[in-house]
Every structure is written in C-alpha cells, then in structure tokens.
Protein backbone atom coordinates (compact mmCIF):
# COMPACT_ATOMS: atom_id res chain seq x y z
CA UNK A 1 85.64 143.31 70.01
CA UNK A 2 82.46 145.75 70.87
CA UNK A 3 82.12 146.97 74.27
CA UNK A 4 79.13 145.09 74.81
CA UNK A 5 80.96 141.76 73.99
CA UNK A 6 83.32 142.46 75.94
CA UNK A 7 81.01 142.60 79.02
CA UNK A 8 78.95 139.68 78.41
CA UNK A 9 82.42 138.05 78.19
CA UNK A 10 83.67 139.07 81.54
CA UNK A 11 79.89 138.26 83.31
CA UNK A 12 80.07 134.67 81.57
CA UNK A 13 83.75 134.01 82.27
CA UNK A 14 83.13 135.24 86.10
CA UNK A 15 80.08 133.07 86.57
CA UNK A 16 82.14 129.77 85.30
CA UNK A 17 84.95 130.92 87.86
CA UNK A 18 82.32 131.50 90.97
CA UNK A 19 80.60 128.31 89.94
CA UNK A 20 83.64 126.42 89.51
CA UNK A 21 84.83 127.86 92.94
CA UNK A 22 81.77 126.95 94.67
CA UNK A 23 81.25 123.72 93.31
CA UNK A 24 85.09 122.51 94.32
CA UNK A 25 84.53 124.11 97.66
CA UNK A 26 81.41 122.11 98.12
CA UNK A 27 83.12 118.65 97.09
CA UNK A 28 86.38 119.69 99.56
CA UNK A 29 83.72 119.94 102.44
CA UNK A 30 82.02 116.35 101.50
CA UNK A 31 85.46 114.66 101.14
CA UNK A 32 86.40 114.91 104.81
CA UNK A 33 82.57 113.81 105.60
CA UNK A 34 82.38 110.46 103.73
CA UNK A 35 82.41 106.87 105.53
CA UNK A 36 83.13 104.62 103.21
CA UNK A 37 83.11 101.05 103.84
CA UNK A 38 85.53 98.43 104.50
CA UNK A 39 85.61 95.00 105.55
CA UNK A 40 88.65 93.64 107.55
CA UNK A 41 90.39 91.94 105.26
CA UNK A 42 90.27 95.52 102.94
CA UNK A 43 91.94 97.42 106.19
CA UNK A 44 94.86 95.01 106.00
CA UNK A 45 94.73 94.86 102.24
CA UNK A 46 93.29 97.23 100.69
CA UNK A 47 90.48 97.12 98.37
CA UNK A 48 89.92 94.30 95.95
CA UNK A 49 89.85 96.65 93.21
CA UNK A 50 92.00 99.44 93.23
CA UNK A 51 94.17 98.17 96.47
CA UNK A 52 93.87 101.56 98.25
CA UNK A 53 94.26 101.46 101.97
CA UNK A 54 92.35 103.71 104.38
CA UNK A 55 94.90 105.81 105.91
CA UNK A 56 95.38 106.16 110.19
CA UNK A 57 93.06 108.96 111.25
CA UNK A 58 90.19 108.04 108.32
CA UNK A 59 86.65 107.43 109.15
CA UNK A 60 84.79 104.43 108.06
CA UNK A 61 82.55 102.14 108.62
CA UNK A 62 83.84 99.02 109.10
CA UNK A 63 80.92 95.34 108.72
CA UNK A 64 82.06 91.27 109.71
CA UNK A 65 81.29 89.11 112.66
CA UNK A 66 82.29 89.29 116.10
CA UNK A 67 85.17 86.87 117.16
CA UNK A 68 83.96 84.40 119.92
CA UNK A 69 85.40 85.26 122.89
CA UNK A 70 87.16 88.13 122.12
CA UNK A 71 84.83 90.96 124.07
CA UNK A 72 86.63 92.58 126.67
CA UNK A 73 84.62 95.05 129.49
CA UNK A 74 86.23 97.33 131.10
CA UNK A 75 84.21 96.56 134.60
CA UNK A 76 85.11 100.09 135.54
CA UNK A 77 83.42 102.31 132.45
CA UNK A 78 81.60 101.48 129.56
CA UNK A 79 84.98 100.67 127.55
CA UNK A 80 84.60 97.25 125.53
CA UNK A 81 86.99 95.71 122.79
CA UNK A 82 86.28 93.33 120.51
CA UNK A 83 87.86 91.31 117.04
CA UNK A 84 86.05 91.54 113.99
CA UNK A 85 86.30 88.76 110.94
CA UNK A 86 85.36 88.47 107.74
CA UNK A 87 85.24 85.30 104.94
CA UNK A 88 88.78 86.26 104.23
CA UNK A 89 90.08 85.61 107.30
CA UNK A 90 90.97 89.59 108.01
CA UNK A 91 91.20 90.11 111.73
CA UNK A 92 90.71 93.82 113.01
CA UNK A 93 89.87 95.16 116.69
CA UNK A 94 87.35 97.37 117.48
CA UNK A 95 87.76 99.63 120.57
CA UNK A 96 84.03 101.34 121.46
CA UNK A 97 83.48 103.61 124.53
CA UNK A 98 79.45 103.97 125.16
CA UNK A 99 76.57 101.70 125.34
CA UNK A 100 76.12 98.61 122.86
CA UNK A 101 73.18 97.89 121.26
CA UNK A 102 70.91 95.05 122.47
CA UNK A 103 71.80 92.72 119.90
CA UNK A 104 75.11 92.62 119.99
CA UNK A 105 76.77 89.53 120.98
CA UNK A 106 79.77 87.30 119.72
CA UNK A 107 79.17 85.77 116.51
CA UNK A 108 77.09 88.53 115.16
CA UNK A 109 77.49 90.61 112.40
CA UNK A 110 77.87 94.08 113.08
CA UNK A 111 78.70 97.48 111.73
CA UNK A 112 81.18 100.22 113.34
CA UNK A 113 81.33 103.77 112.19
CA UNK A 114 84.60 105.12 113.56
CA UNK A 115 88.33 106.60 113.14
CA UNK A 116 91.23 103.96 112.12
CA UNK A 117 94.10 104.02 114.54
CA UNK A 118 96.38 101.64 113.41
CA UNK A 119 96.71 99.26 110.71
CA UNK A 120 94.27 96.81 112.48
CA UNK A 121 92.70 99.10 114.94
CA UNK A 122 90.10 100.96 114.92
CA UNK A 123 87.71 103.63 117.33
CA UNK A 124 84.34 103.58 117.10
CA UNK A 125 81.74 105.90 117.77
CA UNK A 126 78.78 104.17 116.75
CA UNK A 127 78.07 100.28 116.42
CA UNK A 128 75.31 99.01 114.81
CA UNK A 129 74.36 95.32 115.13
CA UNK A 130 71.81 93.21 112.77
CA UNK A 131 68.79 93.23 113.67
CA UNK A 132 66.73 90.29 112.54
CA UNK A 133 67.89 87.01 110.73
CA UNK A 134 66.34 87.99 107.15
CA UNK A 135 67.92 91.38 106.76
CA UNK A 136 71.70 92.40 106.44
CA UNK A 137 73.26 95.66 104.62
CA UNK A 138 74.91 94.25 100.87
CA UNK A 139 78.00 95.23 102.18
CA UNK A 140 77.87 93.10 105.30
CA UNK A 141 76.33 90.27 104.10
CA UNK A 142 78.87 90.37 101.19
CA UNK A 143 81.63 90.39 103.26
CA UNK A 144 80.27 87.32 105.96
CA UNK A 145 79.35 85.32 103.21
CA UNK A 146 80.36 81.50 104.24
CA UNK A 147 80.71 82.25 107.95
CA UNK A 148 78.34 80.38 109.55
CA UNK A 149 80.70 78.38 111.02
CA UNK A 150 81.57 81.38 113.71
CA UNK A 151 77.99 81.65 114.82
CA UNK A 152 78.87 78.54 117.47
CA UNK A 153 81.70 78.40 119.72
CA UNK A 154 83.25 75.25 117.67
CA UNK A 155 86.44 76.11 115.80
C-alpha cells in the first residue's frame, strides 16, 4: 500500500472513530434526559407492548384522572397528594410539593412530570392539568378513554 493510501486510510478510519465517539456520547447524554410516558396501569404493568417497567429513580411523565377524594394538603406547606386512575383501573399516587395549577381539581385529567419512587409512587415536579374541554394530549386522552363516570362523585 502507497504512502499516500495509507494516510487517507488513517484520516478516514479516525473520522468514523471521532464521529462514532461523538455521536454515542451525544445519545448517552439524551438517555438520562428523556420523559417518557406512562399511564398508571403501565407503572404497575408495564407497557402493553414490550412489558418494560420504569425502574425506581426514572423520570416520566405520568397522564389519568384524579381520584375523588383522594387530595390531601398539607395545611402547613404547599405539600399535596393525590391518586391517579386510568380506564384500566391502575391506581398510582402522586406526591407534588409547589403550587397547583388553577385547573386542577378531582376528577380531572392531568399530567405529572416527575421521579418514580416506588412501584406505585411517584414525585412530581411539575403538574400540568387540561385546560379546556375540547383539547387533551393523545396520550392522556388515550389512556382516560371511558372514564366519564369519575368526573361525579357517584361510584
């Protein structure tokens, strides 16, 4: 092999390397970044398709309806706890620390971004409730399909 060869060799094989390199760097960063999205039932579960479970310490975002009559306030701070449901019948709890939106009230659906700390509990850092009657995230509205019967305080 010619000198020349040689070099364009090494300069093409070290660029594939550095790129490679870079590019699984980038994806390692991302990975401990990404929410993904469960619904109660798939906490308990796992996922419909692949049966994966999130594992304790995992963000995610976690959609269904609030339990009537299971919001706690703590009268002391701004500490509340609440269940969350879906159409499966999937029952998790929600502990948030901070200010709920204006929306938010039992029979809602809602959203919570947050850290799983048990099997069926999780801590959220953000909770985001629905805002009007015609629009609801695919996920969400997935997941609380057929629970209009939680909206009023009959069982």
């Amino acid at each position: 092999m010619n000198p020349r060869r040689k070099k364009r060799l090494l300069i093409t094989s070290s660029l594939v390397v550095g790129l490679s390199l870079a590019i699984g760097l980038v994806l390692f960063a991302l990975q401990q970044n990404i929410d993904l999205f469960y619904t109660p039932t798939e906490i308990i579960e796992g996922k419909n398709e692949t049966g994966v479970k999130p594992e304790i310490g995992q963000r995610l975002r976690v959609g269904g309806m609030v339990v009537n009559g299971t919001v706690s306030r703590d009268p002391e701070s701004l500490k509340v706890s609440f269940d969350l449901i879906d159409n499966r019948g999937g029952i998790v709890t929600v502990f948030f620390d901070g200010i709920l939106p204006d929306l938010f009230r039992e029979g809602q659906g809602i959203v919570a971004q947050g850290e799983l700390l048990t099997a069926t509990q999780i801590d959220a850092f953000e909770v985001l409730a629905k805002h009007d009657e015609e629009y609801m995230p695919p996920e969400v509205a997935e997941a609380l399909e057929g629970m209009d019967h939680l909206k009023s305080n009959k069982p």
